[in-house]
Protein backbone atom coordinates (compact mmCIF):
# COMPACT_ATOMS: atom_id res chain seq x y z
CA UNK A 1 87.40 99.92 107.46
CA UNK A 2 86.21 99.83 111.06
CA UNK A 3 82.72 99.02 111.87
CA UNK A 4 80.79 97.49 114.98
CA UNK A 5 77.40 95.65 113.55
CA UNK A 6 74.99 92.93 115.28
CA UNK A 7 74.28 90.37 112.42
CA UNK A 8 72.57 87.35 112.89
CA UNK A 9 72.46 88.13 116.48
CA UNK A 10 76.43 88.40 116.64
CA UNK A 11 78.33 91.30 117.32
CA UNK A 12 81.04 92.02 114.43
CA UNK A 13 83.62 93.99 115.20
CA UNK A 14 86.37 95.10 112.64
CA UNK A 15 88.90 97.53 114.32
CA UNK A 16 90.35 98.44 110.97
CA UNK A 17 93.79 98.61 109.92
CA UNK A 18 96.95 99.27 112.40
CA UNK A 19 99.23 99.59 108.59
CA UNK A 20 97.00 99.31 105.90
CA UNK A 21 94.02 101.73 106.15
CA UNK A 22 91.45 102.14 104.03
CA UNK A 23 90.12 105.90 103.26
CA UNK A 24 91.67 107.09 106.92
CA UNK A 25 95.31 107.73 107.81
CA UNK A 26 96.52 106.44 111.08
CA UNK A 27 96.87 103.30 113.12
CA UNK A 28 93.19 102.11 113.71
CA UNK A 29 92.14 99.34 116.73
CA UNK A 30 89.57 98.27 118.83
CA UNK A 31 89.02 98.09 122.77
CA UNK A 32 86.41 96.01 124.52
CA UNK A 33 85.72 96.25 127.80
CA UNK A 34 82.29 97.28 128.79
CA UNK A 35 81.36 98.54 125.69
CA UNK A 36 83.89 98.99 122.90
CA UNK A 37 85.81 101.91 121.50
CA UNK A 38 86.94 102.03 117.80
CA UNK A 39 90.09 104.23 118.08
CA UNK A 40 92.92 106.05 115.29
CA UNK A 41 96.13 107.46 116.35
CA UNK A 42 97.79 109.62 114.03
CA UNK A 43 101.77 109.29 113.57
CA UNK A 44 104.11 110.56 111.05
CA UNK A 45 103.30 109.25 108.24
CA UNK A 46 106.30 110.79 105.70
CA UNK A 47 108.80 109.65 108.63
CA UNK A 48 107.11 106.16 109.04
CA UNK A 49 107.68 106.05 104.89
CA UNK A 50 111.36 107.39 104.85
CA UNK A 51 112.17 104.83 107.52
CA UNK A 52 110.78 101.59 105.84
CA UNK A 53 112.22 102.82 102.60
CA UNK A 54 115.70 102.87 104.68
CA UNK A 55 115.36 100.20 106.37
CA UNK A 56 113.72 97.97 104.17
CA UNK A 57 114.93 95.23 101.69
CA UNK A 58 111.38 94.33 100.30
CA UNK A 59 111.65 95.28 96.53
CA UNK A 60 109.72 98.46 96.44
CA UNK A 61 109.14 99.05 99.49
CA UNK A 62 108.67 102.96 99.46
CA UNK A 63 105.66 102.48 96.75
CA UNK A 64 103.76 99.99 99.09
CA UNK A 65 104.64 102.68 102.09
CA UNK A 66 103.76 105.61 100.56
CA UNK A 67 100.16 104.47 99.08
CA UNK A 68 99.41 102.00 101.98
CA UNK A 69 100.75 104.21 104.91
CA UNK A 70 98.42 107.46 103.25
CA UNK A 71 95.16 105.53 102.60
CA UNK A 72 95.41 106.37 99.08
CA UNK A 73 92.43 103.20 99.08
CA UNK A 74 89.58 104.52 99.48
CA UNK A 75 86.39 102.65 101.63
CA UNK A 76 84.38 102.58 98.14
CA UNK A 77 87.87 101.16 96.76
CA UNK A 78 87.86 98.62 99.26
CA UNK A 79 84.49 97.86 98.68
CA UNK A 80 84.97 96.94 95.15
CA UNK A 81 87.88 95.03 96.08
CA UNK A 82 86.34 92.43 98.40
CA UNK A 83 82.66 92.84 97.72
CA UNK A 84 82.53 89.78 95.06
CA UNK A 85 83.98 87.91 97.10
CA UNK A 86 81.68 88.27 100.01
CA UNK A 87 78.59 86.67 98.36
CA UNK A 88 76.59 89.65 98.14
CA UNK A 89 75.42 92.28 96.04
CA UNK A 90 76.55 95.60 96.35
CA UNK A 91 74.84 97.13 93.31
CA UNK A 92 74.18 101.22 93.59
């Protein structure tokens, strides 16, 4: 999930995901510089599955593509995933 935030007087920067996207397809990354830019480039995402699934010995391989590679995760998904761990509450 890419976000820029100041906390605690620090600038956190999470570009995202370049494979494994949550709630967004495509290839997600950050650029600093003066400033920063979040950016997403789009590829072909049935291609990118149909190769790894060919060219691929990692037992099911075409599963992990297919759900990873189309964000089938949502943010909120994500969210739920990792929020206990973080040590806060993220209670509606």
């Amino acid at each position: 999930m890419p976000y820029v935030r100041l906390a605690h007087g620090r600038l956190v920067i999470n570009p995202g995901s370049i494979g494994m996207p949550y709630g967004r397809t495509g290839a997600h990354r950050a650029f600093p510089g003066p400033g920063l830019e979040l950016r997403t480039t789009h590829f072909d995402i049935e291609a990118a599955v149909t190769q790894l699934s060919q060219n691929s010995s990692y037992p099911g391989i075409g599963g992990w593509a297919d759900y990873f590679l189309h964000a089938r995760a949502t943010d909120a998904d994500a969210l739920a995933a990792f929020a206990p761990r973080d040590g806060r509450d993220h209670s509606p």
